[in-house]
Structures are given as structure tokens and as C-alpha cells.
PDB file of N, CA and C in Angstrom:
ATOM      1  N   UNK A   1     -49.003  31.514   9.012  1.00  0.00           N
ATOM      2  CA  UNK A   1     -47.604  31.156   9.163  1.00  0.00           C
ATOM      3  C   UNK A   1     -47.260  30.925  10.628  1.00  0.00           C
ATOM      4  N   UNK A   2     -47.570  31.868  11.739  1.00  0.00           N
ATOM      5  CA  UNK A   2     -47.686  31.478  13.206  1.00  0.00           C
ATOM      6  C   UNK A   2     -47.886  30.296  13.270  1.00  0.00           C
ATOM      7  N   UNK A   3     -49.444  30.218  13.092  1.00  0.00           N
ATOM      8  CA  UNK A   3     -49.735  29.253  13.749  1.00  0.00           C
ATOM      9  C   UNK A   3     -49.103  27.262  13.365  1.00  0.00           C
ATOM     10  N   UNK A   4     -48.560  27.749  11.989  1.00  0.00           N
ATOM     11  CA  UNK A   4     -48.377  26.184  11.468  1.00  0.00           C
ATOM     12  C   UNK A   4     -46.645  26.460  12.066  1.00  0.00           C
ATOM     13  N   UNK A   5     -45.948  27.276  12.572  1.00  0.00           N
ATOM     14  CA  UNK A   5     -45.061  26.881  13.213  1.00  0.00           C
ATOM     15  C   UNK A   5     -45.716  26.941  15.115  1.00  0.00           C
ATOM     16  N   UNK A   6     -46.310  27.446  15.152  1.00  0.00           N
ATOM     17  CA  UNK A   6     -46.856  26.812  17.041  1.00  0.00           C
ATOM     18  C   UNK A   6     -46.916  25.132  16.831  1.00  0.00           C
ATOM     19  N   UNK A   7     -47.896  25.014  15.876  1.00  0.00           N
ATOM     20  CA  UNK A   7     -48.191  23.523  15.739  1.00  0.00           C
ATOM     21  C   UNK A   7     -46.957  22.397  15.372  1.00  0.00           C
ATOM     22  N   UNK A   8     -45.714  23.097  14.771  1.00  0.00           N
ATOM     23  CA  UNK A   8     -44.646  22.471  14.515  1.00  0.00           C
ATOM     24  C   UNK A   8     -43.782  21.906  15.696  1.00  0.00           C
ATOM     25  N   UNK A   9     -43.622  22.906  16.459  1.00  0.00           N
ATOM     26  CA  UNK A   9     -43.066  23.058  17.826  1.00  0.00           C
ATOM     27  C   UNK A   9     -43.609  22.226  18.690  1.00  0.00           C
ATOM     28  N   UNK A  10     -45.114  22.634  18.729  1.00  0.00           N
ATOM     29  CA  UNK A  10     -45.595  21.729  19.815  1.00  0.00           C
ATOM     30  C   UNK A  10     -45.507  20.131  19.328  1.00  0.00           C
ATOM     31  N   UNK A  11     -45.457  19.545  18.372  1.00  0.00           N
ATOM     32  CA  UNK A  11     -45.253  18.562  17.743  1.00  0.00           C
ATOM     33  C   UNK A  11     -43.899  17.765  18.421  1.00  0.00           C
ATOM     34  N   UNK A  12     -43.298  18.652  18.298  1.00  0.00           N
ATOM     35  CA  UNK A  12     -41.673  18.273  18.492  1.00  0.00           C
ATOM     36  C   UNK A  12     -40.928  18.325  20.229  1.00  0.00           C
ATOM     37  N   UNK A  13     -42.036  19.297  20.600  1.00  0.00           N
ATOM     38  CA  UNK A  13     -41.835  19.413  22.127  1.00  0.00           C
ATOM     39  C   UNK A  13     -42.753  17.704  22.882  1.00  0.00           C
ATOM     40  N   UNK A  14     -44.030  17.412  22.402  1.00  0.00           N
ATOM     41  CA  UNK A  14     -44.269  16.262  22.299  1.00  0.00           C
ATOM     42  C   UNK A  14     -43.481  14.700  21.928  1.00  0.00           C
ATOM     43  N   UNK A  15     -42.856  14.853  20.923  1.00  0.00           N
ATOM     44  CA  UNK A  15     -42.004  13.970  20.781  1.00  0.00           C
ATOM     45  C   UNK A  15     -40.729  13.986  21.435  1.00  0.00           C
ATOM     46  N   UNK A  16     -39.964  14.622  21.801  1.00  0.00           N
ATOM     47  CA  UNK A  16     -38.922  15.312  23.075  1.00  0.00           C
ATOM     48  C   UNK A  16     -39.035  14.489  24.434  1.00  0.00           C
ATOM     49  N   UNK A  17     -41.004  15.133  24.701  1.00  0.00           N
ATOM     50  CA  UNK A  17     -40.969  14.635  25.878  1.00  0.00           C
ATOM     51  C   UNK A  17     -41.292  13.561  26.174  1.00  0.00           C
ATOM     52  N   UNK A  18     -41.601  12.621  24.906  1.00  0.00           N
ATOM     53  CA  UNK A  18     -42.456  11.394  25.060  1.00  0.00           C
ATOM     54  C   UNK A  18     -40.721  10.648  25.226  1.00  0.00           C
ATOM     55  N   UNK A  19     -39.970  11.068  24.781  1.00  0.00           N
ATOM     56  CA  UNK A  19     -38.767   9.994  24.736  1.00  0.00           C
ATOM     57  C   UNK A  19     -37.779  10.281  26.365  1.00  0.00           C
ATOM     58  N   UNK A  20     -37.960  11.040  27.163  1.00  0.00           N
ATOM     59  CA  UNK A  20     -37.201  11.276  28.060  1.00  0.00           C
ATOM     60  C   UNK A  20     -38.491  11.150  29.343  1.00  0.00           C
ATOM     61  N   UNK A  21     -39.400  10.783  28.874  1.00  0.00           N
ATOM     62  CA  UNK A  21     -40.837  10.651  30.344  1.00  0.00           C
ATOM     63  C   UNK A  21     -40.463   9.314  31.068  1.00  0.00           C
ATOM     64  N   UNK A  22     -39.570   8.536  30.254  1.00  0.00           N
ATOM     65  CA  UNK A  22     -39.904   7.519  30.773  1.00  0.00           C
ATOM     66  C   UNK A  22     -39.236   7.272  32.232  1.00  0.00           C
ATOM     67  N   UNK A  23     -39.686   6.148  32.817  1.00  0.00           N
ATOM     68  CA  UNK A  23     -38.899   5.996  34.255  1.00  0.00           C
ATOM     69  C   UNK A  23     -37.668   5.242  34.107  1.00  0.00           C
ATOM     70  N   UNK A  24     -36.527   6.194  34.663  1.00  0.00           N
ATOM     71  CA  UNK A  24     -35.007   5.182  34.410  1.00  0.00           C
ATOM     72  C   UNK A  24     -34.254   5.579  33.153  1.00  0.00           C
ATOM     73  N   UNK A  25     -34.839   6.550  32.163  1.00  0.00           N
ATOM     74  CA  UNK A  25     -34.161   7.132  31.112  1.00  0.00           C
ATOM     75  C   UNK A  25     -33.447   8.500  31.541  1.00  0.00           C
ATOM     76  N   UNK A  26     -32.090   8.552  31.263  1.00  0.00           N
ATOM     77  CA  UNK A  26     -31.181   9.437  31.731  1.00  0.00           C
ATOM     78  C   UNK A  26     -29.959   9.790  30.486  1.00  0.00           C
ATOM     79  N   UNK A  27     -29.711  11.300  30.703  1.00  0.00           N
ATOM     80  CA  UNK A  27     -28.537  11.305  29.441  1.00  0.00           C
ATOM     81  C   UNK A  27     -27.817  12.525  29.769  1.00  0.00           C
ATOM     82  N   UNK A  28     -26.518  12.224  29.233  1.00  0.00           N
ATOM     83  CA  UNK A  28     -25.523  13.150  30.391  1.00  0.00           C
ATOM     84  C   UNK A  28     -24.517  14.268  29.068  1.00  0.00           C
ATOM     85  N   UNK A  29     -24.855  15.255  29.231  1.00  0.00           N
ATOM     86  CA  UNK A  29     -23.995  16.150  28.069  1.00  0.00           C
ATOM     87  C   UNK A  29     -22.588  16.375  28.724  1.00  0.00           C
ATOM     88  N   UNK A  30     -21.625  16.319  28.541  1.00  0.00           N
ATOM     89  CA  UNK A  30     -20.293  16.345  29.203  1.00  0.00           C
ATOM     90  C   UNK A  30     -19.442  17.686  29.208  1.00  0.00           C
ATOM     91  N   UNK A  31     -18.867  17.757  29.810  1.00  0.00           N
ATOM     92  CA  UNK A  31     -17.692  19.227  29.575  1.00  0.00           C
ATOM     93  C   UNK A  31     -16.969  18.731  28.887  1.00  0.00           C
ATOM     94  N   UNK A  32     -16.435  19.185  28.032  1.00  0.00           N
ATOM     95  CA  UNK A  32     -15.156  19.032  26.921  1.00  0.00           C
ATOM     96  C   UNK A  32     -13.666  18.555  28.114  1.00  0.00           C
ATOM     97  N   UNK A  33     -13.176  17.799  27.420  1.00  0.00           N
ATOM     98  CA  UNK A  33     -12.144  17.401  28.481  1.00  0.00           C
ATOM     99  C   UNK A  33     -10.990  18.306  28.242  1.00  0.00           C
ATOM    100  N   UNK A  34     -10.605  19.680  27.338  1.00  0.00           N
ATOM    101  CA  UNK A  34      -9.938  20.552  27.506  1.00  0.00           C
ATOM    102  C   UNK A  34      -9.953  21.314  28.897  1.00  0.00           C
ATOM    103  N   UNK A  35     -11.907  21.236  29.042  1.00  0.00           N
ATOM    104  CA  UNK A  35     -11.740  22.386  29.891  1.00  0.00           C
ATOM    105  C   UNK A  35     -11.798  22.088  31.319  1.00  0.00           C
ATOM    106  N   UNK A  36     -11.694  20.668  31.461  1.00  0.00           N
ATOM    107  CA  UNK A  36     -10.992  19.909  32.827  1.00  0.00           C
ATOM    108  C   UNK A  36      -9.987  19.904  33.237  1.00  0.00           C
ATOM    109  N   UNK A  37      -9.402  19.912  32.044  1.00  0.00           N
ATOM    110  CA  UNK A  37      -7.997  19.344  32.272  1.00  0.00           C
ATOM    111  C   UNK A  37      -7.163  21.295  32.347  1.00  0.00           C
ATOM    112  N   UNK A  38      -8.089  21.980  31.846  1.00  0.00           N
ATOM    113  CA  UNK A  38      -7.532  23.560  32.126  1.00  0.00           C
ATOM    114  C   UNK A  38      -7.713  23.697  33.505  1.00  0.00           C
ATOM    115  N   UNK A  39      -8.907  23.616  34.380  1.00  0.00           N
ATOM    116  CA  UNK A  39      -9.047  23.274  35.295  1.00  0.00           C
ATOM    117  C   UNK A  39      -8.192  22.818  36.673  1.00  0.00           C
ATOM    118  N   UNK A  40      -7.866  21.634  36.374  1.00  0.00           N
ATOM    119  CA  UNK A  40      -6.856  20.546  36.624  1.00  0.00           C
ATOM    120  C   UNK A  40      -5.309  21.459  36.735  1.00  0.00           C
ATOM    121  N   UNK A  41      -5.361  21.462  35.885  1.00  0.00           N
ATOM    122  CA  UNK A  41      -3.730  22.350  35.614  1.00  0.00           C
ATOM    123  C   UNK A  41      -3.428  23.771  36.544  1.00  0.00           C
ATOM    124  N   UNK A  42      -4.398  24.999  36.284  1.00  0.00           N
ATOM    125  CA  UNK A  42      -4.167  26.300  37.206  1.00  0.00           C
ATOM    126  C   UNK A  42      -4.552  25.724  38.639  1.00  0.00           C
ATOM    127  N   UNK A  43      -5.247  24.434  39.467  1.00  0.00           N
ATOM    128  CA  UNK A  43      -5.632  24.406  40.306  1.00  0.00           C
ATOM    129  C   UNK A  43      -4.165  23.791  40.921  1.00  0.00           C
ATOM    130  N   UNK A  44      -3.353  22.458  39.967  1.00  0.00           N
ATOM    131  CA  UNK A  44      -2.157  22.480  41.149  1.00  0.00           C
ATOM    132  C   UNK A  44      -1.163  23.514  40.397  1.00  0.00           C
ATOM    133  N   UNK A  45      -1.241  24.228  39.717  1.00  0.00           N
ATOM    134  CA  UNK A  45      -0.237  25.600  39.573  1.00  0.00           C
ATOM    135  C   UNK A  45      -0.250  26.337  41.003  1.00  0.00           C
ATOM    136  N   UNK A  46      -1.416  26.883  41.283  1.00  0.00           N
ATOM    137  CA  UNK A  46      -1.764  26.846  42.562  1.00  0.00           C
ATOM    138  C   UNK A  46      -1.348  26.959  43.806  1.00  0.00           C
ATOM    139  N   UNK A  47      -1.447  25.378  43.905  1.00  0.00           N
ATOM    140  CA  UNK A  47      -0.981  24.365  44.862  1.00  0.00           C
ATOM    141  C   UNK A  47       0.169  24.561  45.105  1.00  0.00           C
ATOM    142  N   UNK A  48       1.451  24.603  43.797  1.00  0.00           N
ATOM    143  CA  UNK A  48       2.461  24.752  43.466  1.00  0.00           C
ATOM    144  C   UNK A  48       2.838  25.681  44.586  1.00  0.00           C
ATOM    145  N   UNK A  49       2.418  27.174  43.943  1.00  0.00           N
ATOM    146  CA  UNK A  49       3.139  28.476  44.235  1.00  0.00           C
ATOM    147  C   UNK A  49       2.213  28.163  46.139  1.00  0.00           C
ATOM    148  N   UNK A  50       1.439  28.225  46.156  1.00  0.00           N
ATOM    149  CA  UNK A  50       1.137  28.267  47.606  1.00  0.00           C
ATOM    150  C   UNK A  50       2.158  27.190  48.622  1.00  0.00           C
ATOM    151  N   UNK A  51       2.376  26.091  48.540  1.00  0.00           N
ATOM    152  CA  UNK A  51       3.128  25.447  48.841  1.00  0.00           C
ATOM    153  C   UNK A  51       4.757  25.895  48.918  1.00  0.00           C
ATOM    154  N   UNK A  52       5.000  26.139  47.725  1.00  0.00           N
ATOM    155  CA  UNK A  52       5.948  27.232  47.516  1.00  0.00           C
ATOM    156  C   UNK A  52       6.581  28.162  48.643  1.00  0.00           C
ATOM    157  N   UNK A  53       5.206  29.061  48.570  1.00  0.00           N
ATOM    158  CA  UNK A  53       4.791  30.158  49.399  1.00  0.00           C
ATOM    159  C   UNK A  53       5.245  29.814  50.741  1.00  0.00           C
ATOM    160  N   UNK A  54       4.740  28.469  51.330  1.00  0.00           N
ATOM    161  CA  UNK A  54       4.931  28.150  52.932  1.00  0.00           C
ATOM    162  C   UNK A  54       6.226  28.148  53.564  1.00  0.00           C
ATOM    163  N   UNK A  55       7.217  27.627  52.333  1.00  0.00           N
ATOM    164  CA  UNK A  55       8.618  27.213  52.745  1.00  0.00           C
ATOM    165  C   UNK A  55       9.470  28.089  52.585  1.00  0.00           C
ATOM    166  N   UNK A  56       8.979  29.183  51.604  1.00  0.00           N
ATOM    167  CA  UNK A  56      10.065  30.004  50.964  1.00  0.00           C
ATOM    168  C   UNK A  56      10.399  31.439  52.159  1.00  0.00           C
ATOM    169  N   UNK A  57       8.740  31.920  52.327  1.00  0.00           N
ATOM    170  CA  UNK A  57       8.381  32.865  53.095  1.00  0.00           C
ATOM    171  C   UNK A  57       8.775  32.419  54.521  1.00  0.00           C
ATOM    172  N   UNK A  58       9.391  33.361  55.437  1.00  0.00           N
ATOM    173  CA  UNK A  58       9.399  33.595  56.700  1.00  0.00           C
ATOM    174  C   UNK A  58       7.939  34.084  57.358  1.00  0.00           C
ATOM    175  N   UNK A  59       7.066  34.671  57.328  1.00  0.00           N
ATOM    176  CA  UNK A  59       6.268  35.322  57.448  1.00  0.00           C
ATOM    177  C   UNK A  59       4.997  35.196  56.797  1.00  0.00           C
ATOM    178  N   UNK A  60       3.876  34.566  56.653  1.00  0.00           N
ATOM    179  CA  UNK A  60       3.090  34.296  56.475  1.00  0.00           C
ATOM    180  C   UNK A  60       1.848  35.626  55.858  1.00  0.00           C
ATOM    181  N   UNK A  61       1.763  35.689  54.416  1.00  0.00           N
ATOM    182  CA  UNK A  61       0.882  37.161  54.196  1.00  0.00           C
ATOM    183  C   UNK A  61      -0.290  36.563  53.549  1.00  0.00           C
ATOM    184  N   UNK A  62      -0.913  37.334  53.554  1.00  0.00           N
ATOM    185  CA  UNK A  62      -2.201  37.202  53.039  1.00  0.00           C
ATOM    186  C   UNK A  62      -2.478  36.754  51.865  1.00  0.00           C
ATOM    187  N   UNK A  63      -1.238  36.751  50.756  1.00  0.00           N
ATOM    188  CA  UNK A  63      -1.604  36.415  49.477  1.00  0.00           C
ATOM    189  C   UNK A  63      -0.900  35.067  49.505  1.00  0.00           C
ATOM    190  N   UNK A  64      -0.693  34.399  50.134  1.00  0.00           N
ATOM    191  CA  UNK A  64      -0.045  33.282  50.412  1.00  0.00           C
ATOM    192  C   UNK A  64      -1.167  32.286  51.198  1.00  0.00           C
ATOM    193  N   UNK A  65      -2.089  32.881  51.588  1.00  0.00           N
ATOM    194  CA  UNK A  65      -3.046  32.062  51.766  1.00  0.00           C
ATOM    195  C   UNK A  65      -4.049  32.112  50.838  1.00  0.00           C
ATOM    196  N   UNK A  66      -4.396  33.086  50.173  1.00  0.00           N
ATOM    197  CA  UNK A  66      -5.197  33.071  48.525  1.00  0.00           C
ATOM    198  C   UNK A  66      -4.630  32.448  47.873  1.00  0.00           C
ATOM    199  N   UNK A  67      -3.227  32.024  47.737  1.00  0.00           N
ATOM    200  CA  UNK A  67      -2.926  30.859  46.877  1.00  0.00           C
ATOM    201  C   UNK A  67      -3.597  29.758  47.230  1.00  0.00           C
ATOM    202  N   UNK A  68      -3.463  29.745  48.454  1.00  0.00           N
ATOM    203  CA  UNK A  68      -3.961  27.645  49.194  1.00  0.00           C
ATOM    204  C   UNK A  68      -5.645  28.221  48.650  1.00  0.00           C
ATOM    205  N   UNK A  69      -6.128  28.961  49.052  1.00  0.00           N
ATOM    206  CA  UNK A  69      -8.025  29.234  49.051  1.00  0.00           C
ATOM    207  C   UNK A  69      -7.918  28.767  47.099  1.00  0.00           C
ATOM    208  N   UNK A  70      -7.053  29.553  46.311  1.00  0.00           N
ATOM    209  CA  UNK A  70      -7.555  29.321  44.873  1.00  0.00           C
ATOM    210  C   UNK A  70      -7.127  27.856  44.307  1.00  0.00           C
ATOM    211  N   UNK A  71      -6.157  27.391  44.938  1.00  0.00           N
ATOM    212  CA  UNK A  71      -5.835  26.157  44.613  1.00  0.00           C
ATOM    213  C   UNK A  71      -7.066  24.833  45.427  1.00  0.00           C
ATOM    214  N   UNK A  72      -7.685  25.118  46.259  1.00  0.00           N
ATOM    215  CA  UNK A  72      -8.830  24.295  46.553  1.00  0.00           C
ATOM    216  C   UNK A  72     -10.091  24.850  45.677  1.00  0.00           C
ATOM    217  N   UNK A  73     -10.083  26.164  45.590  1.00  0.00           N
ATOM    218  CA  UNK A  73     -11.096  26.393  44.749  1.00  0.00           C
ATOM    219  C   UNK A  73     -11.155  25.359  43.187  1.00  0.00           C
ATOM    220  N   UNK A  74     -10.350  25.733  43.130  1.00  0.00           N
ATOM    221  CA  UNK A  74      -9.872  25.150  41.410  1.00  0.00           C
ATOM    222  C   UNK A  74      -9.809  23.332  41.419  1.00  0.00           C
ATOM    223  N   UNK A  75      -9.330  23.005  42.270  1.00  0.00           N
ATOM    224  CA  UNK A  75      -9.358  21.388  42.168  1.00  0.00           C
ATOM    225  C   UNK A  75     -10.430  21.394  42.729  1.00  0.00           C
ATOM    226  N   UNK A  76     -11.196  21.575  43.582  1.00  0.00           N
ATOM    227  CA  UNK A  76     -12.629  21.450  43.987  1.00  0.00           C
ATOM    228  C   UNK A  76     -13.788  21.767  42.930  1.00  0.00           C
ATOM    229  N   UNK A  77     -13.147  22.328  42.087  1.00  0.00           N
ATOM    230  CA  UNK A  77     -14.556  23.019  40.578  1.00  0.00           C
ATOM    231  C   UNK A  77     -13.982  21.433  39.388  1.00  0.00           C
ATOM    232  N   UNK A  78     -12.763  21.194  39.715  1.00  0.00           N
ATOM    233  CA  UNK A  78     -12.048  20.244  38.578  1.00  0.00           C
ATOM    234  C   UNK A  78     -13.098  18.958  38.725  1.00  0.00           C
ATOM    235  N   UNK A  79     -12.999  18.958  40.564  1.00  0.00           N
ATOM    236  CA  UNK A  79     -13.846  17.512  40.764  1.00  0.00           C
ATOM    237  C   UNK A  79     -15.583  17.400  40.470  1.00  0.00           C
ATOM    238  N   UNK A  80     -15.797  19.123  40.859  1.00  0.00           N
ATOM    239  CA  UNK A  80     -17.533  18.822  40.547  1.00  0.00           C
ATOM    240  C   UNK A  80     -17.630  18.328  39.275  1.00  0.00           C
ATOM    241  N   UNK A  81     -16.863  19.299  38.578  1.00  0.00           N
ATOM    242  CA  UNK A  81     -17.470  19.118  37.112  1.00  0.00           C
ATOM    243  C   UNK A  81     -17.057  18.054  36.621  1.00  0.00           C
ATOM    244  N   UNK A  82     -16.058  17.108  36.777  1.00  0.00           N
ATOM    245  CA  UNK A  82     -15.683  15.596  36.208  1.00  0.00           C
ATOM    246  C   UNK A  82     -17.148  14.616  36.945  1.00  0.00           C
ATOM    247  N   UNK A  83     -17.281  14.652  38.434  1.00  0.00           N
ATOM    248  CA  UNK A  83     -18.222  13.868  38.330  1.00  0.00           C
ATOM    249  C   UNK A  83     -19.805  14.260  38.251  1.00  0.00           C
ATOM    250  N   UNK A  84     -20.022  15.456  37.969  1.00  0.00           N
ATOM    251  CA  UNK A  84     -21.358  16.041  37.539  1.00  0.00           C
ATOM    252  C   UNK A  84     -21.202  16.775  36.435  1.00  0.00           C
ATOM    253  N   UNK A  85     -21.500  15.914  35.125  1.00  0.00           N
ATOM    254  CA  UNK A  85     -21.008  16.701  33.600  1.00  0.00           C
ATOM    255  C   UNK A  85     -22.100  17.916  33.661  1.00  0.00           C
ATOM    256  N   UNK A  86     -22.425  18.608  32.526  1.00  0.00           N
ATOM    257  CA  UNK A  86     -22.893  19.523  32.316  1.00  0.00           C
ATOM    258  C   UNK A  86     -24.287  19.443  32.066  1.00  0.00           C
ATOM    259  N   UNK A  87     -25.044  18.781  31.471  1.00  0.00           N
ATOM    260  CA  UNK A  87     -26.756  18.633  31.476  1.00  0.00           C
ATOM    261  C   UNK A  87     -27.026  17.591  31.933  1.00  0.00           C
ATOM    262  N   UNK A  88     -27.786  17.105  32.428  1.00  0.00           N
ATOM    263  CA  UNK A  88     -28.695  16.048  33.071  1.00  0.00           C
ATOM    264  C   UNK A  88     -30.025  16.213  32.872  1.00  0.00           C
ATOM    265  N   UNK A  89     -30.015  15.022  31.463  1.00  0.00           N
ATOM    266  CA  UNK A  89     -31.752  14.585  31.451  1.00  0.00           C
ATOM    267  C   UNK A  89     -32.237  13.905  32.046  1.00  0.00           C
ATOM    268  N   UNK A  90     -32.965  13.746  32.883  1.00  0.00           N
ATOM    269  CA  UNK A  90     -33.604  12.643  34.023  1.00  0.00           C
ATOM    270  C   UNK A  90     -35.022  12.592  34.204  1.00  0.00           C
ATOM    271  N   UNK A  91     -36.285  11.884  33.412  1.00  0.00           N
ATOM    272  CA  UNK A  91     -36.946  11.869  33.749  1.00  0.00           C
ATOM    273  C   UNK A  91     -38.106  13.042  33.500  1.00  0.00           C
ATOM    274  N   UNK A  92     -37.664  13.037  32.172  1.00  0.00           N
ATOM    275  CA  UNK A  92     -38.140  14.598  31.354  1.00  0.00           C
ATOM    276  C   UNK A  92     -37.600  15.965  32.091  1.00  0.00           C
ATOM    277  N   UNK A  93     -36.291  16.062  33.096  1.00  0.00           N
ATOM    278  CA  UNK A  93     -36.086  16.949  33.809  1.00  0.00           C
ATOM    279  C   UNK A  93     -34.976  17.243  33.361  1.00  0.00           C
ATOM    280  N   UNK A  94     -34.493  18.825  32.992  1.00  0.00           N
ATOM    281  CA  UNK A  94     -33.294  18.918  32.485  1.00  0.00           C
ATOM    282  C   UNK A  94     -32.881  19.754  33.682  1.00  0.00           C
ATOM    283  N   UNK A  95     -31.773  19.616  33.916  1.00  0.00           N
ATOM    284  CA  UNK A  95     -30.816  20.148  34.888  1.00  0.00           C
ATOM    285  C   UNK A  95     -29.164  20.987  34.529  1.00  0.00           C
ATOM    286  N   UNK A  96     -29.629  21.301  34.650  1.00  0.00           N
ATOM    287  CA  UNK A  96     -27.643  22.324  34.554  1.00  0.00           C
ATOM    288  C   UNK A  96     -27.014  21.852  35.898  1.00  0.00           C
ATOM    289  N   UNK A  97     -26.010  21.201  35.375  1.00  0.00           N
ATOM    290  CA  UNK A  97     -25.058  21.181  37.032  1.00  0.00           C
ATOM    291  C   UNK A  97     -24.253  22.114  37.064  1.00  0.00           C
ATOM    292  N   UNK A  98     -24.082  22.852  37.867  1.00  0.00           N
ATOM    293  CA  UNK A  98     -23.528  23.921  38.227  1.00  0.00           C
ATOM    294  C   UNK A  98     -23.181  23.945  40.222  1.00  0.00           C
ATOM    295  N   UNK A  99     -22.692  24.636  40.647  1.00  0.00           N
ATOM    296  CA  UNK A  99     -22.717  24.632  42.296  1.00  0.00           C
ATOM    297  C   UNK A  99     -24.087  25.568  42.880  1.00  0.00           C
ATOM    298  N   UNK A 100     -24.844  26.289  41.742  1.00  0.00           N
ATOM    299  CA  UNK A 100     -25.782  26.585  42.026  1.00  0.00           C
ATOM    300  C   UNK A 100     -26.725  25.914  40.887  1.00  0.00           C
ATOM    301  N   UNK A 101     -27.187  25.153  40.837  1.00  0.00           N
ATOM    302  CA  UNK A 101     -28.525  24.496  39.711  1.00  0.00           C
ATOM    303  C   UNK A 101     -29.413  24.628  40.118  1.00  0.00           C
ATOM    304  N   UNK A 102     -29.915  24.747  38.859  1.00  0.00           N
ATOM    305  CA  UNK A 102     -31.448  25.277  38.179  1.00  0.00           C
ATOM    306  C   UNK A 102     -32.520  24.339  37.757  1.00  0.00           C
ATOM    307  N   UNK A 103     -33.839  23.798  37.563  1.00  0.00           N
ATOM    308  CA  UNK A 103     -34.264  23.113  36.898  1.00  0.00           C
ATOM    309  C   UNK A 103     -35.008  23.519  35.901  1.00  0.00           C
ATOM    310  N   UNK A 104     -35.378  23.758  35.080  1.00  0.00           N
ATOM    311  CA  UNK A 104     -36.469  23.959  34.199  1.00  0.00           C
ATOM    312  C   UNK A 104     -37.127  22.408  33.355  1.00  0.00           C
TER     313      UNK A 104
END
């Protein structure tokens, strides 16, 4: 029973890789556009209250600049991930995009 599923697998890991070896074949798994657009949204919420923050406040505190830091954080994660979706097949190479990626 092992072994006729090793042999199944390897079958299929063969056919896998025979279709993505080639040179110039590429395929892109995407983020759901909910979770961009969630993204998108708390990053100028953000923006909002930090901005907010500049005009309202006399005095300049510390959590008033963690607003501006999370509101670049957040539109800066909005933009990776819109133009670097989530898997990248390239060349029999799968990739996770992430700000730290991996290859296997």
C-alpha cells in the first residue's frame, strides 16, 4: 500500500513539474480582493486620525506619531501585496511573496 502510493505521488510530482519547467511559464495565485481592500481601508483610517492628530494636538506625543508609522505601514503592506499577489510559479519555482520570502 506504501509503496503504490510513493509511486502515485511521484507520478504526479513529475507531471507538476514537467508543466511549470518550462522557460517563460509563470502563474500568479492572488490575495482575495477583500483582504486589500481591508488593508486599504485601516491604512487611510490611519492616515485619517494621524493627520487628525497634527492639527488638533498642540503638542506633539508619541502616539500621534504611531498613527503616521501605522498608516505607512498599512498602505505600504496594501501596495506590496496588490503588486506581488500571493504565489509565484516561475520556472518550476514556487515562491510566497511575503516582505520576507521563501523559496522552496
Amino acid at each position: 500500500m506504501e509503496i503504490c502510493v510513493l509511486v502515485r505521488i511521484s507520478a504526479i510530482n513529475k507531471k507538476f513539474s514537467a508543466l511549470f519547467l518550462n522557460k517563460g511559464v509563470s502563474m500568479k495565485i492572488k490575495y482575495k480582493k477583500k483582504r486589500l481592500n481591508v488593508n486599504l481601508f485601516i491604512g487611510i483610517t490611519w492616515a485619517i486620525l494621524g493627520t487628525l492628530a497634527l492639527f488638533v494636538n498642540e503638542k506633539m506625543l508619541w502616539r500621534d506619531y504611531g498613527l503616521i508609522i501605522l498608516s505607512i505601514l498599512y498602505l505600504g503592506l496594501y501596495f506590496y501585496e496588490y503588486k506581488n499577489q500571493y504565489l509565484t510559479i516561475k520556472d518550476g519555482i514556487i515562491s510566497k511573496n511575503s516582505w520576507f520570502a521563501k523559496k522552496n
